[in-house]
C-alpha atoms as a PDB file:
ATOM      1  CA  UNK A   1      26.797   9.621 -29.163  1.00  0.00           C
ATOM      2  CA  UNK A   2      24.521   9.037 -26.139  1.00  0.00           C
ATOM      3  CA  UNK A   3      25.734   9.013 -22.624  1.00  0.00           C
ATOM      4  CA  UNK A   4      26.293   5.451 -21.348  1.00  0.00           C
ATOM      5  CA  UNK A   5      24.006   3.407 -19.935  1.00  0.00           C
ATOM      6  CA  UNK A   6      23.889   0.175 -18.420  1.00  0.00           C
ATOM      7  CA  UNK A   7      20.829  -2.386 -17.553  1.00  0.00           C
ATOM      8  CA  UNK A   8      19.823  -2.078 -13.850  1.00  0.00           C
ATOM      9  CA  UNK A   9      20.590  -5.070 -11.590  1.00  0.00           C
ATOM     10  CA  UNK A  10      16.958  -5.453 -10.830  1.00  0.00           C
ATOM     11  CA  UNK A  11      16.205  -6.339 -14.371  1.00  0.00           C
ATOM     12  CA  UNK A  12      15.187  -9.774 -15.023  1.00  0.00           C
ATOM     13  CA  UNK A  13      15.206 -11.419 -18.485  1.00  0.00           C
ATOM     14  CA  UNK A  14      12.990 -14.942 -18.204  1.00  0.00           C
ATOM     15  CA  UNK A  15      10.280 -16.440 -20.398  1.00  0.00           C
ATOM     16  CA  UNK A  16       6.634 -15.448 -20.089  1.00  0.00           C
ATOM     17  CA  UNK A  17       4.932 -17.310 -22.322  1.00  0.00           C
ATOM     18  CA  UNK A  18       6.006 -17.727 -25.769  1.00  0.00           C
ATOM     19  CA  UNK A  19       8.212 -14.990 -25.262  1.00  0.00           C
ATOM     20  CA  UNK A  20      10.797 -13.047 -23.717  1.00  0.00           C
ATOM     21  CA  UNK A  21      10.132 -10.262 -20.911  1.00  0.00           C
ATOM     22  CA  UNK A  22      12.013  -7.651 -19.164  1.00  0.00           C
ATOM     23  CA  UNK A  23      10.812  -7.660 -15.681  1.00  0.00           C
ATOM     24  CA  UNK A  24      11.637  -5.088 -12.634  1.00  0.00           C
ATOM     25  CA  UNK A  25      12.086  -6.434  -9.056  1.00  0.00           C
ATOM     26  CA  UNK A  26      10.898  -2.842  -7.662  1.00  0.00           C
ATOM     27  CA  UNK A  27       8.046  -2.143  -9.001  1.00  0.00           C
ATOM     28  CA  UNK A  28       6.902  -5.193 -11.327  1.00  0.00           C
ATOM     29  CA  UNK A  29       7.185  -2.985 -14.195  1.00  0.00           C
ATOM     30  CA  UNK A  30       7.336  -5.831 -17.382  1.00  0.00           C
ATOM     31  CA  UNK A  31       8.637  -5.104 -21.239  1.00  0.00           C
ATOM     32  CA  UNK A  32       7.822  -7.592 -23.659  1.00  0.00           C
ATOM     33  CA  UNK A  33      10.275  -8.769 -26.263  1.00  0.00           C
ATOM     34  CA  UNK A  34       7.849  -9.026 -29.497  1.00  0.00           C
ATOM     35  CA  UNK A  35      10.941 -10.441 -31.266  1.00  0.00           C
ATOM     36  CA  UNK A  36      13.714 -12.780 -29.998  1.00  0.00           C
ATOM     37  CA  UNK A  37      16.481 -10.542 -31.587  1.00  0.00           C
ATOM     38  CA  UNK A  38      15.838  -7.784 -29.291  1.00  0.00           C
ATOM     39  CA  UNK A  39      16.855 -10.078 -26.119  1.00  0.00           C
ATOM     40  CA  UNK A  40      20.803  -9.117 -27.492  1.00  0.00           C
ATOM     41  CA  UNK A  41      20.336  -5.483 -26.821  1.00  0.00           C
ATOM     42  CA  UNK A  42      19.489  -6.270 -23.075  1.00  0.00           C
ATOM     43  CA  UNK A  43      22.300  -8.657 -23.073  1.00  0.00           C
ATOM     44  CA  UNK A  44      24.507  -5.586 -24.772  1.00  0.00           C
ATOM     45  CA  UNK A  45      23.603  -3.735 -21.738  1.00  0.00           C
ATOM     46  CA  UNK A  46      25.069  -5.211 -19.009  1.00  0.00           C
ATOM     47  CA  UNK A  47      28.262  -3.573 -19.792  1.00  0.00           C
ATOM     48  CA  UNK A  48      28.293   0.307 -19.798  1.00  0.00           C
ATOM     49  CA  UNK A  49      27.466   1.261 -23.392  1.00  0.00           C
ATOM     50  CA  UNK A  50      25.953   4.016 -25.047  1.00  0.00           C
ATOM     51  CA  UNK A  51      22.382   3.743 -26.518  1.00  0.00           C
ATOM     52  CA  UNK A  52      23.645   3.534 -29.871  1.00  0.00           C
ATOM     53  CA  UNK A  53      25.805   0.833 -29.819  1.00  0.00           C
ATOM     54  CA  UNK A  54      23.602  -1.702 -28.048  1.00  0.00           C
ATOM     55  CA  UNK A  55      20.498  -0.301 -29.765  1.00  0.00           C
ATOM     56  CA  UNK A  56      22.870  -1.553 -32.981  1.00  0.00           C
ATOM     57  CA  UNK A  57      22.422  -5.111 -32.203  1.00  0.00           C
ATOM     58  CA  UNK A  58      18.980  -5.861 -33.408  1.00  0.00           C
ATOM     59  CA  UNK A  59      16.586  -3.973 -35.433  1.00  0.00           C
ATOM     60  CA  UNK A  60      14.257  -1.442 -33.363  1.00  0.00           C
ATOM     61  CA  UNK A  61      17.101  -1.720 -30.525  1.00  0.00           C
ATOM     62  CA  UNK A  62      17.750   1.831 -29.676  1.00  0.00           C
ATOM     63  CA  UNK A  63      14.130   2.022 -29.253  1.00  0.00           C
ATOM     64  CA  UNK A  64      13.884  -0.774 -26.617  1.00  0.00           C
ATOM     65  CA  UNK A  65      17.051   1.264 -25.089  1.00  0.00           C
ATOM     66  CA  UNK A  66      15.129   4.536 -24.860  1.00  0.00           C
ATOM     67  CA  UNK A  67      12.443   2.181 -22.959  1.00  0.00           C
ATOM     68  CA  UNK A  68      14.047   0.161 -20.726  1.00  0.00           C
ATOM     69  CA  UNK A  69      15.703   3.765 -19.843  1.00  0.00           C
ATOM     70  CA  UNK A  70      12.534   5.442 -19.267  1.00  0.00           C
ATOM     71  CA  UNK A  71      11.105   2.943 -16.810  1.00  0.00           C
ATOM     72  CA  UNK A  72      13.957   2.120 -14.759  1.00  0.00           C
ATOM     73  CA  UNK A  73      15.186  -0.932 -16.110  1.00  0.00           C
ATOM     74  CA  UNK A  74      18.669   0.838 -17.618  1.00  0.00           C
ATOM     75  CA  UNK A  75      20.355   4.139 -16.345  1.00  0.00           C
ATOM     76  CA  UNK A  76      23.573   5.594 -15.743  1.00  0.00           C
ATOM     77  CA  UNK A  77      26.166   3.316 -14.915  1.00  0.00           C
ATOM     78  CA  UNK A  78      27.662   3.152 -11.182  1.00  0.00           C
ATOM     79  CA  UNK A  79      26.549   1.808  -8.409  1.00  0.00           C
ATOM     80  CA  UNK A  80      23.345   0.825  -7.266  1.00  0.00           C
ATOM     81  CA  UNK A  81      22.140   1.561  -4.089  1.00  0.00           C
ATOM     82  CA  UNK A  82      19.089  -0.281  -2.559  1.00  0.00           C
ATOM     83  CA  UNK A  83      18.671  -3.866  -1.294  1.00  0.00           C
ATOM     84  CA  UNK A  84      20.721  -6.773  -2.867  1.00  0.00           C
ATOM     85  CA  UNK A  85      17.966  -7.418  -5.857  1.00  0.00           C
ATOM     86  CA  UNK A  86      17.464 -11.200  -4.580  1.00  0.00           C
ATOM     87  CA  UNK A  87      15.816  -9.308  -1.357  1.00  0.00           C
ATOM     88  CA  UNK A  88      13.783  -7.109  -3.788  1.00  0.00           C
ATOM     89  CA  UNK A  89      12.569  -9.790  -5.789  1.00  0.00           C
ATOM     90  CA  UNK A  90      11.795 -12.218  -2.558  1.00  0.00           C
ATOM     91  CA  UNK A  91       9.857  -9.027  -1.084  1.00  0.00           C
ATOM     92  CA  UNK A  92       7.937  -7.931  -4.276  1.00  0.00           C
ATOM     93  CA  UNK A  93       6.788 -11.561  -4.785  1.00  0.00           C
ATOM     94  CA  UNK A  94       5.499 -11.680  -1.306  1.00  0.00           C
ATOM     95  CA  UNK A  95       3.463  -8.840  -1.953  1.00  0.00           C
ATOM     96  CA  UNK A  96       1.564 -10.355  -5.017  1.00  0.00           C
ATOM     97  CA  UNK A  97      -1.945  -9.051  -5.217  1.00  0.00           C
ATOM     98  CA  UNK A  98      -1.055  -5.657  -3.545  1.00  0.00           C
ATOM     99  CA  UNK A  99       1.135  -4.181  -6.554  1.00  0.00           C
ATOM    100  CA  UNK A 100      -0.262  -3.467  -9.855  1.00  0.00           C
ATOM    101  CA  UNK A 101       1.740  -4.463 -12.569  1.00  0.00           C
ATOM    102  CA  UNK A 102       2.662  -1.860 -15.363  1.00  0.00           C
ATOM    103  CA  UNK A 103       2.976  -3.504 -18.481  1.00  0.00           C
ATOM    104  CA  UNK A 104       4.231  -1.998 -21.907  1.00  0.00           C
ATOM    105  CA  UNK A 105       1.481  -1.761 -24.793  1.00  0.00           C
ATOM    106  CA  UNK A 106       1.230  -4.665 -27.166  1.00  0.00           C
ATOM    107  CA  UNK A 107       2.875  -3.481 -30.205  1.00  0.00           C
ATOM    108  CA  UNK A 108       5.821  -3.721 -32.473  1.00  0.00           C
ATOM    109  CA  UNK A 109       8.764  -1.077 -31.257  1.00  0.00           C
ATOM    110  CA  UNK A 110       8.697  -0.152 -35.053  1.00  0.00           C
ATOM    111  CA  UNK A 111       4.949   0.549 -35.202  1.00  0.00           C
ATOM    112  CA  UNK A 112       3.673   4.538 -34.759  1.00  0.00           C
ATOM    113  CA  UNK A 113       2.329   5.492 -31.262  1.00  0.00           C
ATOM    114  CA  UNK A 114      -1.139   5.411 -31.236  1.00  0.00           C
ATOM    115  CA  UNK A 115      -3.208   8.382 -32.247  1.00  0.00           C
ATOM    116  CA  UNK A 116      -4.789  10.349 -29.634  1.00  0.00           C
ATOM    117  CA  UNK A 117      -8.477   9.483 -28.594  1.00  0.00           C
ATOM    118  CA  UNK A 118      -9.374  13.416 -29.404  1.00  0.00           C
ATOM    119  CA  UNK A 119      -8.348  15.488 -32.348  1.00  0.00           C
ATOM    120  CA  UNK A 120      -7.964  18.798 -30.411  1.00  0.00           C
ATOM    121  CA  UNK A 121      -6.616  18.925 -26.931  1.00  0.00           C
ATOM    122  CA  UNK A 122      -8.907  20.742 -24.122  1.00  0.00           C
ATOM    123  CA  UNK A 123      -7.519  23.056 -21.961  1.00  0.00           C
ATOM    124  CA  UNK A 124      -8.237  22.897 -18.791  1.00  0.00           C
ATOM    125  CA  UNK A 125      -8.546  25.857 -16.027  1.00  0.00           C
ATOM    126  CA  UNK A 126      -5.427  26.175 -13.553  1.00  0.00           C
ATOM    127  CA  UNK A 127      -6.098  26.684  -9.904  1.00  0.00           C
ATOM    128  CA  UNK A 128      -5.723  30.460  -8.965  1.00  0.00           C
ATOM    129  CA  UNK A 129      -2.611  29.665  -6.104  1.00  0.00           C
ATOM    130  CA  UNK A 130      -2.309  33.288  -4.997  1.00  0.00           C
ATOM    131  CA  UNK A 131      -5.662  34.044  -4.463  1.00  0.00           C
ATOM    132  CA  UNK A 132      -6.122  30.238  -2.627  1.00  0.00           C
ATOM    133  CA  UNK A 133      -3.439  31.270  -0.362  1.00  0.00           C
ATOM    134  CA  UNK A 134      -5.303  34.612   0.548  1.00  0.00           C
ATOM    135  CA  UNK A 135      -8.743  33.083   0.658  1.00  0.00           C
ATOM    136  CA  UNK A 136      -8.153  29.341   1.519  1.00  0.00           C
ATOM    137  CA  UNK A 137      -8.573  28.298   5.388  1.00  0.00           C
ATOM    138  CA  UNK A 138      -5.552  26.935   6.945  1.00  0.00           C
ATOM    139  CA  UNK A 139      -5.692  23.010   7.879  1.00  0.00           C
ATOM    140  CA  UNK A 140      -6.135  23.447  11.770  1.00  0.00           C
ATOM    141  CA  UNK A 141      -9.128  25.613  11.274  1.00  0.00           C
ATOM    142  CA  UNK A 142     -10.979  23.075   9.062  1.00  0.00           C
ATOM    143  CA  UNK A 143      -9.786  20.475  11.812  1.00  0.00           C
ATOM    144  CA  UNK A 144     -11.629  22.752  14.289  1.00  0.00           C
ATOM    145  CA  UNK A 145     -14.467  24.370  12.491  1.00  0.00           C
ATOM    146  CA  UNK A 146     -15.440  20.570  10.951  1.00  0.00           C
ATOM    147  CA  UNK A 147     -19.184  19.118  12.468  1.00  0.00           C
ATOM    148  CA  UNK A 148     -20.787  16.013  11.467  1.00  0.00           C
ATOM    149  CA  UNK A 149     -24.544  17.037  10.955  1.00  0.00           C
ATOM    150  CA  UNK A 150     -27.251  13.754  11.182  1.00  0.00           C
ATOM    151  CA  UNK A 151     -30.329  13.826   9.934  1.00  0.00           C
ATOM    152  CA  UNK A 152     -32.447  11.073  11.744  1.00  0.00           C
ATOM    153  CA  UNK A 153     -35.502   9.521   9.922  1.00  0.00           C
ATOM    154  CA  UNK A 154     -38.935   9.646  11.189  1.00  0.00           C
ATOM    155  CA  UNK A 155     -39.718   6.213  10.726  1.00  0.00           C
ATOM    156  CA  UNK A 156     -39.008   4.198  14.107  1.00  0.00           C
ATOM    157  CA  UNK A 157     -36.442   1.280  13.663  1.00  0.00           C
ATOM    158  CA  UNK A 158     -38.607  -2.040  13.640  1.00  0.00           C
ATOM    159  CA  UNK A 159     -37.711  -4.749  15.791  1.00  0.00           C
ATOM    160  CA  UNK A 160     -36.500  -7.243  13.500  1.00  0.00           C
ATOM    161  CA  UNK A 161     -33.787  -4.035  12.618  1.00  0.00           C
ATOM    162  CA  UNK A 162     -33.188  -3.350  16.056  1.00  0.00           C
ATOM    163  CA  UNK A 163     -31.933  -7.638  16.947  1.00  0.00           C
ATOM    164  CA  UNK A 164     -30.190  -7.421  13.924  1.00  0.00           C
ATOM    165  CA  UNK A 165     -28.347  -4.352  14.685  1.00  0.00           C
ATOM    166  CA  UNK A 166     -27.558  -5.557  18.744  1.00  0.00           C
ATOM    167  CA  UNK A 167     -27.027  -9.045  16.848  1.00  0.00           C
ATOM    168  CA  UNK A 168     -23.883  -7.753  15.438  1.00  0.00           C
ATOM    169  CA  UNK A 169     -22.602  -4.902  17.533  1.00  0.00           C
ATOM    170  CA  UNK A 170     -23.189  -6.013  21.266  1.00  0.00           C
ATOM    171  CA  UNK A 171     -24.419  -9.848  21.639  1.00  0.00           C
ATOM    172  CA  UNK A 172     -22.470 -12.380  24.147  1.00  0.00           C
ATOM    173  CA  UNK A 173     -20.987 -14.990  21.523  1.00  0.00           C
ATOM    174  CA  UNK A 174     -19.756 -17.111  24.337  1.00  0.00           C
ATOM    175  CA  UNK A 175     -20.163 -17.527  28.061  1.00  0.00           C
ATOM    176  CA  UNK A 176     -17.086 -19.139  30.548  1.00  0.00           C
ATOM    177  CA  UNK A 177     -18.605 -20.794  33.550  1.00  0.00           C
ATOM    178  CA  UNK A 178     -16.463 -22.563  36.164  1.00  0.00           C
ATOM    179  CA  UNK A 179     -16.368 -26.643  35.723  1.00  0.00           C
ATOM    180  CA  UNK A 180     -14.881 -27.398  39.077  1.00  0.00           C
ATOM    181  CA  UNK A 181     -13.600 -25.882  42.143  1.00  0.00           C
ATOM    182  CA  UNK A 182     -10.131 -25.074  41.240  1.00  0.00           C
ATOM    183  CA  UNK A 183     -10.632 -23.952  37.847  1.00  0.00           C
ATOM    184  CA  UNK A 184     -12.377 -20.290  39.293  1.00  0.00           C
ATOM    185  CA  UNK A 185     -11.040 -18.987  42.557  1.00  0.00           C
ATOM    186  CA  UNK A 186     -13.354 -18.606  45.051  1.00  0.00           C
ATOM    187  CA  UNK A 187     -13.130 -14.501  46.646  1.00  0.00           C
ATOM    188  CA  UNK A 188     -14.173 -13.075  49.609  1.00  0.00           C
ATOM    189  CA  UNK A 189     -16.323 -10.195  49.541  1.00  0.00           C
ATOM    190  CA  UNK A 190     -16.769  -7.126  51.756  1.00  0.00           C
ATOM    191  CA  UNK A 191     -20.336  -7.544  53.734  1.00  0.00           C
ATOM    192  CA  UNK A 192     -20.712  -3.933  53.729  1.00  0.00           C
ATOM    193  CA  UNK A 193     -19.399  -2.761  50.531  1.00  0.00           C
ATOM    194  CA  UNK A 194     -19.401  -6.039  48.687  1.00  0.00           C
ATOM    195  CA  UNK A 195     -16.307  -5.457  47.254  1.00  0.00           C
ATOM    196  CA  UNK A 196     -13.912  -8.686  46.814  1.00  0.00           C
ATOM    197  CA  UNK A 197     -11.358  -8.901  49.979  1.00  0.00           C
ATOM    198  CA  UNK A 198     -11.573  -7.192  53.497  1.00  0.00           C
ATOM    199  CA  UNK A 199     -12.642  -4.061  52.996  1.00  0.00           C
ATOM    200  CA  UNK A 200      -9.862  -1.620  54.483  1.00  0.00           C
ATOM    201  CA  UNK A 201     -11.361   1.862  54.182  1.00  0.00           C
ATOM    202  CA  UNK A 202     -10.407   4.097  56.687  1.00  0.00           C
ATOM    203  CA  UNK A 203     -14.391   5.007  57.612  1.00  0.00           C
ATOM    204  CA  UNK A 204     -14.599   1.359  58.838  1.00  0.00           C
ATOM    205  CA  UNK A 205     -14.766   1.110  63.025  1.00  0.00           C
ATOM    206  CA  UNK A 206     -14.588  -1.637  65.766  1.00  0.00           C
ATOM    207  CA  UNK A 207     -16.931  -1.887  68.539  1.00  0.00           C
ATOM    208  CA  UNK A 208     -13.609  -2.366  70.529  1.00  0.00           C
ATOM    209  CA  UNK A 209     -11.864   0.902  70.138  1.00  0.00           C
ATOM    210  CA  UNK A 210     -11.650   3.419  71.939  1.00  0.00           C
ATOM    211  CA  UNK A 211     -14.061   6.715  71.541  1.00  0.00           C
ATOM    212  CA  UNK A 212     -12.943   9.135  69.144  1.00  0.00           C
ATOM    213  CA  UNK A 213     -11.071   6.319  66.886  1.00  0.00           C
END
C-alpha cells in the first residue's frame, strides 16, 4: 500500500467542453478526464486515501492518481499553506495572457507513452566546473572589464532619416501659451542678471552707501 494522499484544495473539477478537467488555481496546470468514470477517483480523493484505493474506483484510476500527484493537484495530506484558493483562483484569472497553460497530452491513461523521437540517446558534454572555477572571471570583473564597441557607417544619414529620427526622439508635440492674464503669472526679472525676482547677490551696490560697502 501507497502512502496517503489527498486532492489539493486548489484543484478544480468543472466542464471544459464535452468533458471533464482537472484544473490548478496556481499554476493553470489542466488534466483532462478522457472518460467520465475517472471523475470518481478525484472525488475518492478528497478524503485521505492511498493511491490504490481511489485508483480502484474506475479503470486506469491509479494512473490518473500517479498524475494528479506528479503535478500538484494531490499530495500528502495536512494542511495547506498558501492563500485561501478563492484568492488564487481570482489572482491567476487576472493574470490571463501572462501564464502559459500546461496541459496533459491527449491520450487514453491506458495507452503506451509515446516512443521517443530518436532511437539512440546523444550524450551530451558536461561543463568542466573545476577548471571554470580556476579559469572563469568573477562577475564584478566582467561588470568592469565590459565596453560597448560601435562601428559607425560611412554613409552620411540623409535628411529624410535625420527628421524622422528628431521626429520621434526630441520634437515639441504640444505648446502651452497663456490665454489671459491670470492664467500665467506675470514675474519680475533682474535688469542685470535677468533672473526672475530682485536679484539679491551680495556683489550688488547702491550709489548711496557708504565707501568700502
Amino acid at each position: 500500500m501507497g502512502e496517503p494522499v489527498q486532492l489539493s484544495p486548489y484543484a478544480l473539477l468543472r466542464r471544459s467542453g464535452e468533458r471533464a478537467v482537472v484544473e490548478s488555481a496556481r499554476d493553470c496546470t489542466v488534466v483532462e478526464l478522457h472518460r467520465p468514470a475517472l471523475a470518481a477517483v478525484v472525488a475518492g480523493l478528497c478524503a485521505p486515501t492511498t493511491p490504490e484505493a481511489a485508483g480502484g474506483l474506475a479503470p486506469g484510476g491509479l494512473e490518473l492518481v500517479r498524475l494528479l500527484a506528479a503535478v500538484g493537484l494531490a499530495g500528502p495530506p495536512g494542511p495547506e499553506t498558501g492563500p485561501a484558493p478563492h484568492a488564487a483562483w481570482a489572482h491567476i484569472r487576472s493574470r490571463a495572457g501572462l501564464v502559459d497553460a500546461r496541459g496533459v497530452p491527449v491520450r487514453s491513461l491506458d495507452e503506451p507513452p509515446p516512443a521517443p523521437a530518436a532511437d539512440t540517446d546523444i550524450p551530451l558534454p558536461a561543463p568542466d566546473l573545476a577548471a571554470l572555477r580556476r579559469t572563469d572571471p568573477p562577475l564584478a570583473e566582467v561588470m568592469e572589464t565590459r565596453r560597448s564597441v560601435r562601428r559607425f557607417g560611412r554613409a552620411p544619414l540623409t535628411v529624410a532619416q535625420l527628421g524622422e529620427l528628431l521626429y520621434r526622439t526630441a520634437r515639441i508635440q504640444r505648446r502651452f501659451t497663456p490665454t489671459s492674464p491670470t492664467s500665467a503669472p506675470t514675474r519680475t526679472r533682474c535688469a542685470r542678471c535677468r533672473r526672475p525676482g530682485p536679484c539679491t547677490s551680495s556683489t550688488t551696490t547702491s550709489r548711496s552707501a557708504p565707501a568700502g560697502i
